[in-house]
N, C-alpha and C. Protein backbone atom coordinates (compact mmCIF):
# COMPACT_ATOMS: atom_id res chain seq x y z
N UNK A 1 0.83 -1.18 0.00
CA UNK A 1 0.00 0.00 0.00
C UNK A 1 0.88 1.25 0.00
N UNK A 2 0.73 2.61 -0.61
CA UNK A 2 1.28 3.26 -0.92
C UNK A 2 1.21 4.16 0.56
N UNK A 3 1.88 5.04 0.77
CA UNK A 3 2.11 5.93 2.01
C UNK A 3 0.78 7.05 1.47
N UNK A 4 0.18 7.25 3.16
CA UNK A 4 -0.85 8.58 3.18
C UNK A 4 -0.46 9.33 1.87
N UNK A 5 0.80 10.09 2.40
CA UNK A 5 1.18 11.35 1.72
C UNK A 5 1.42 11.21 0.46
N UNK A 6 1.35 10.24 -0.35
CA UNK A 6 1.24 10.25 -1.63
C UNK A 6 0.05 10.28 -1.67
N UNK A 7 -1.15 10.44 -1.98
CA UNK A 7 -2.26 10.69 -2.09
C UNK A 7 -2.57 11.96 -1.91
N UNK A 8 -1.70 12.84 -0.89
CA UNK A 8 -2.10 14.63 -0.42
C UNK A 8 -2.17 15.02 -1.98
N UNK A 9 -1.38 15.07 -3.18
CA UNK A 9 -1.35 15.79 -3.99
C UNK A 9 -2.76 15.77 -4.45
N UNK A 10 -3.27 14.68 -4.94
CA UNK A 10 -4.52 14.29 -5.30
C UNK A 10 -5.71 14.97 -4.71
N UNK A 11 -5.89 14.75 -3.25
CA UNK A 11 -6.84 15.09 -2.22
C UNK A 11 -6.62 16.60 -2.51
N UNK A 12 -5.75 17.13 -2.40
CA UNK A 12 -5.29 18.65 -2.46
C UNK A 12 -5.95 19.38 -3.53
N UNK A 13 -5.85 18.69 -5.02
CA UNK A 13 -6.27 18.97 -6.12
C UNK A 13 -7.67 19.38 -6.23
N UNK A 14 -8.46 17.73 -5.48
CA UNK A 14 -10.00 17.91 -5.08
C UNK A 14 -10.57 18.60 -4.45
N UNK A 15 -10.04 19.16 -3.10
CA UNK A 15 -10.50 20.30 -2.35
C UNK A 15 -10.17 21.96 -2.84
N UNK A 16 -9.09 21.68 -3.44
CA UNK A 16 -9.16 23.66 -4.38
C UNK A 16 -10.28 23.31 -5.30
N UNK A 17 -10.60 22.17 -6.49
CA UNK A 17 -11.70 22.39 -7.57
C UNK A 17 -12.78 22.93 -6.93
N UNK A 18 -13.09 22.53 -5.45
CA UNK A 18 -14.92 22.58 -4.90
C UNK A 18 -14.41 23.81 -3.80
N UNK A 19 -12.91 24.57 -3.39
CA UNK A 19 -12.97 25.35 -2.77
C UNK A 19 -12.97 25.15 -1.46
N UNK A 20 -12.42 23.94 -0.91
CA UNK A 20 -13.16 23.25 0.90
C UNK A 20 -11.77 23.42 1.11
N UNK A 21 -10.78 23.53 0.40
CA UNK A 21 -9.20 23.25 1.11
C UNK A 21 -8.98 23.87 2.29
N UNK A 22 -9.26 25.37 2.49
CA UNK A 22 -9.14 26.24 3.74
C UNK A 22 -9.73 25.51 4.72
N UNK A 23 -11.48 25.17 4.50
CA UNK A 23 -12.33 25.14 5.30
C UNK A 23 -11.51 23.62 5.92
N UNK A 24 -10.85 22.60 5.37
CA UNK A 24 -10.44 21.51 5.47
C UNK A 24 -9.24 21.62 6.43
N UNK A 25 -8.33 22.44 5.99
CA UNK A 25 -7.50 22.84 6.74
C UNK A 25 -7.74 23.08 8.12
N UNK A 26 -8.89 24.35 8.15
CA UNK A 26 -8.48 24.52 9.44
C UNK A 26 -9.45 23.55 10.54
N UNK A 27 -10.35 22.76 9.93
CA UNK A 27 -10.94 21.45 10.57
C UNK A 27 -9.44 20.67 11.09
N UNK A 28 -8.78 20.91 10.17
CA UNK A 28 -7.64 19.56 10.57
C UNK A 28 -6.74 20.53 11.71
N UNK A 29 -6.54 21.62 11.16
CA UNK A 29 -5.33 22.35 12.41
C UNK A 29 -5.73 22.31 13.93
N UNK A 30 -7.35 22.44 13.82
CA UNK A 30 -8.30 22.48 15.24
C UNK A 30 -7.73 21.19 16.04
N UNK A 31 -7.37 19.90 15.36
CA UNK A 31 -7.13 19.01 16.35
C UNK A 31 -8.38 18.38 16.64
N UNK A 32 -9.00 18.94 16.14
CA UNK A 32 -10.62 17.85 16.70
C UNK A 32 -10.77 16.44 16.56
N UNK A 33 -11.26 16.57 17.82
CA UNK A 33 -11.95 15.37 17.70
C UNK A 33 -12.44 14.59 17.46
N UNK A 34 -12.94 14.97 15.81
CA UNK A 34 -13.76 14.58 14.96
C UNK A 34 -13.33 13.62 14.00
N UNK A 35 -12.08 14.20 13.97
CA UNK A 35 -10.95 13.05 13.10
C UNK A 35 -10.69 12.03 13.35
N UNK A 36 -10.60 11.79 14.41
CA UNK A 36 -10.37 10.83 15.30
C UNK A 36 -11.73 9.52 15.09
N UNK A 37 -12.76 10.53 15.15
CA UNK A 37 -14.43 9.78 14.96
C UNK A 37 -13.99 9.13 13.60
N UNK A 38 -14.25 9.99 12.91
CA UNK A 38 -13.82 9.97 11.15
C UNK A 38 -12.85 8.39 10.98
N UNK A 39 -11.97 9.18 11.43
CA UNK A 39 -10.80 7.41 10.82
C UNK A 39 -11.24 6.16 11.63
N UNK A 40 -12.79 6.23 13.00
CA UNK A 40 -12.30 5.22 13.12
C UNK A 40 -14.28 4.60 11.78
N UNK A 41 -14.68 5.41 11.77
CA UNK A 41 -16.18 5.24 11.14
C UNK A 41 -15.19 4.75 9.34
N UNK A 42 -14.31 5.44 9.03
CA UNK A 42 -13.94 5.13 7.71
C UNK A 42 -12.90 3.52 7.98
N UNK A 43 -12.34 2.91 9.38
CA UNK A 43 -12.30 1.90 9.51
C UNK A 43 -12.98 0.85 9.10
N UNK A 44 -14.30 1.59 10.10
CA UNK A 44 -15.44 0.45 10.35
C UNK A 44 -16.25 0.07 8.78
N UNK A 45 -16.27 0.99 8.30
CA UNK A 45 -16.58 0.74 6.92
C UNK A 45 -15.66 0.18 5.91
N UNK A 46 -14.63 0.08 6.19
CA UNK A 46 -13.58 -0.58 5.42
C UNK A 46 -14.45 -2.17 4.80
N UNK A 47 -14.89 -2.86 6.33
CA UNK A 47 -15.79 -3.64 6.07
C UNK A 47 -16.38 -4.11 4.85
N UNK A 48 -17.14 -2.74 4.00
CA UNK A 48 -18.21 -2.42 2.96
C UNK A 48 -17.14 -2.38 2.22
N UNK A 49 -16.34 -1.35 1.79
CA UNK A 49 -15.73 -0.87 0.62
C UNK A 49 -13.73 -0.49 1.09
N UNK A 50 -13.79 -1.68 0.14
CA UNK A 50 -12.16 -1.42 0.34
C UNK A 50 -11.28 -0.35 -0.72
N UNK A 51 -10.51 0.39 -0.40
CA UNK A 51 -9.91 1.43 -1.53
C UNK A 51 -8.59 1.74 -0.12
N UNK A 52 -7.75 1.39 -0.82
CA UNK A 52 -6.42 2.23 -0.30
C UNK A 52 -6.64 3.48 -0.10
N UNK A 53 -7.46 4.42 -0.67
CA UNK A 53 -7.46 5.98 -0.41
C UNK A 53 -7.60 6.01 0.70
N UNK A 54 -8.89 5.12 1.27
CA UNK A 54 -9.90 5.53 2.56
C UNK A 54 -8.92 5.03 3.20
N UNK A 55 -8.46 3.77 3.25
CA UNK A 55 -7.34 3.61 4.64
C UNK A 55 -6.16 4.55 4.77
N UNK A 56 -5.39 5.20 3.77
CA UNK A 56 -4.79 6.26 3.82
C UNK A 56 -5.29 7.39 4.65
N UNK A 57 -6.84 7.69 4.20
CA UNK A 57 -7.29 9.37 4.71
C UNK A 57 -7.70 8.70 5.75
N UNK A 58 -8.11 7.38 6.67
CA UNK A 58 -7.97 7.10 8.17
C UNK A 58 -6.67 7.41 8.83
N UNK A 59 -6.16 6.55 7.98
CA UNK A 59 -4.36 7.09 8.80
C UNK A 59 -4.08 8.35 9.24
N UNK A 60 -4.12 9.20 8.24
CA UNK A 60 -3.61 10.67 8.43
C UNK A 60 -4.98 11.04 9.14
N UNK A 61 -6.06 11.04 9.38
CA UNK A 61 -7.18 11.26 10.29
C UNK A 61 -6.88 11.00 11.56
N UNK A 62 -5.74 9.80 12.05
CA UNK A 62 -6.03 8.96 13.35
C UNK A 62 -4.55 9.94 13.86
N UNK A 63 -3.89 10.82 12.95
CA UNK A 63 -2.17 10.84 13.47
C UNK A 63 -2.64 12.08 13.67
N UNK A 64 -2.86 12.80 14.62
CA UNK A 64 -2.96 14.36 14.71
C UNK A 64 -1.69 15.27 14.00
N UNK A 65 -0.53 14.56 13.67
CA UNK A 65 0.42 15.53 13.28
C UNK A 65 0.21 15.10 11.64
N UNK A 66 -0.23 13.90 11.19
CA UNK A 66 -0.34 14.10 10.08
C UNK A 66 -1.57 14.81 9.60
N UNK A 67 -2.45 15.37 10.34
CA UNK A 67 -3.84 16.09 10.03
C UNK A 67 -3.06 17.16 9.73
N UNK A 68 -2.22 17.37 11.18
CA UNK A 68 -1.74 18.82 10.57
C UNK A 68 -0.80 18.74 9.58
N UNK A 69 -0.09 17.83 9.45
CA UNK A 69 1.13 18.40 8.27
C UNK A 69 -0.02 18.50 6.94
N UNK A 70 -1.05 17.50 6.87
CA UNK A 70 -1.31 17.44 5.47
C UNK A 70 -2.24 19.34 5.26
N UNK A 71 -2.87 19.38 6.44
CA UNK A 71 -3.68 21.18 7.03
C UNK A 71 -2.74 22.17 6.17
N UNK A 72 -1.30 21.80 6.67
CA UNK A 72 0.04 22.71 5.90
C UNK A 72 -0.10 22.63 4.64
N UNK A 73 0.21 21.81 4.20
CA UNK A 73 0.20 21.25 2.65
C UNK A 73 -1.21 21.46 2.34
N UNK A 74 -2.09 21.78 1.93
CA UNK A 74 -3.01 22.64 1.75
C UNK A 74 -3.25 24.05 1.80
N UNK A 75 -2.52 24.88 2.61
CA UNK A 75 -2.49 25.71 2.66
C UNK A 75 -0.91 26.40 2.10
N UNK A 76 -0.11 25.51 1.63
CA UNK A 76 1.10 26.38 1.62
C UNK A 76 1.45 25.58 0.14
N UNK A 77 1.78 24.56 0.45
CA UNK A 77 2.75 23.34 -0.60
C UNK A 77 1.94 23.56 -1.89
N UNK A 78 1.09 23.34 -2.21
CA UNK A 78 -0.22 23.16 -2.99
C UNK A 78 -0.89 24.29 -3.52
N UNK A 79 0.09 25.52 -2.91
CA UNK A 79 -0.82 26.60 -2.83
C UNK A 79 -0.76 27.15 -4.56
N UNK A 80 0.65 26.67 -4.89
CA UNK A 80 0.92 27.36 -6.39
C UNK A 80 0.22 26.74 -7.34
N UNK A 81 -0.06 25.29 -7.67
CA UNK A 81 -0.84 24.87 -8.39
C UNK A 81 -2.11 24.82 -9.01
């Protein structure tokens, strides 16, 4: 399986087309709690539908520093493209 962070470019891409990247960001910089919910509900569903993406965007959901690094990379890395 390929590492989270190969996938940020992608995910990154999708959230500037619809405009959520900020709003995404700063969900992820908050640290919430929610992420935490998130990776383990996109676990539990693993069950249903398997895709490397979703176990990736659990991972970086479950690592608070990877919420934030990827929060960064959305807002900075990504920013020129």
């Amino acid at each position: 399986m390929k590492s989270p962070r190969e996938f940020w470019p992608r995910w990154a891409e999708s959230l500037r087309r619809y405009q959520l990247h900020n709003l995404v960001a700063s969900f992820l910089e908050a640290g919430s709690p929610l992420a935490l919910l998130g990776a383990q509900a996109i676990y539990f569903s693993g069950g249903f539908v398997k895709s490397d993406q979703l176990i990736a965007l659990a991972e970086t959901l479950e690592e608070e520093t990877e919420a934030r690094a990827f929060a960064f990379f959305l807002e900075h890395e990504g920013a020129g493209q």
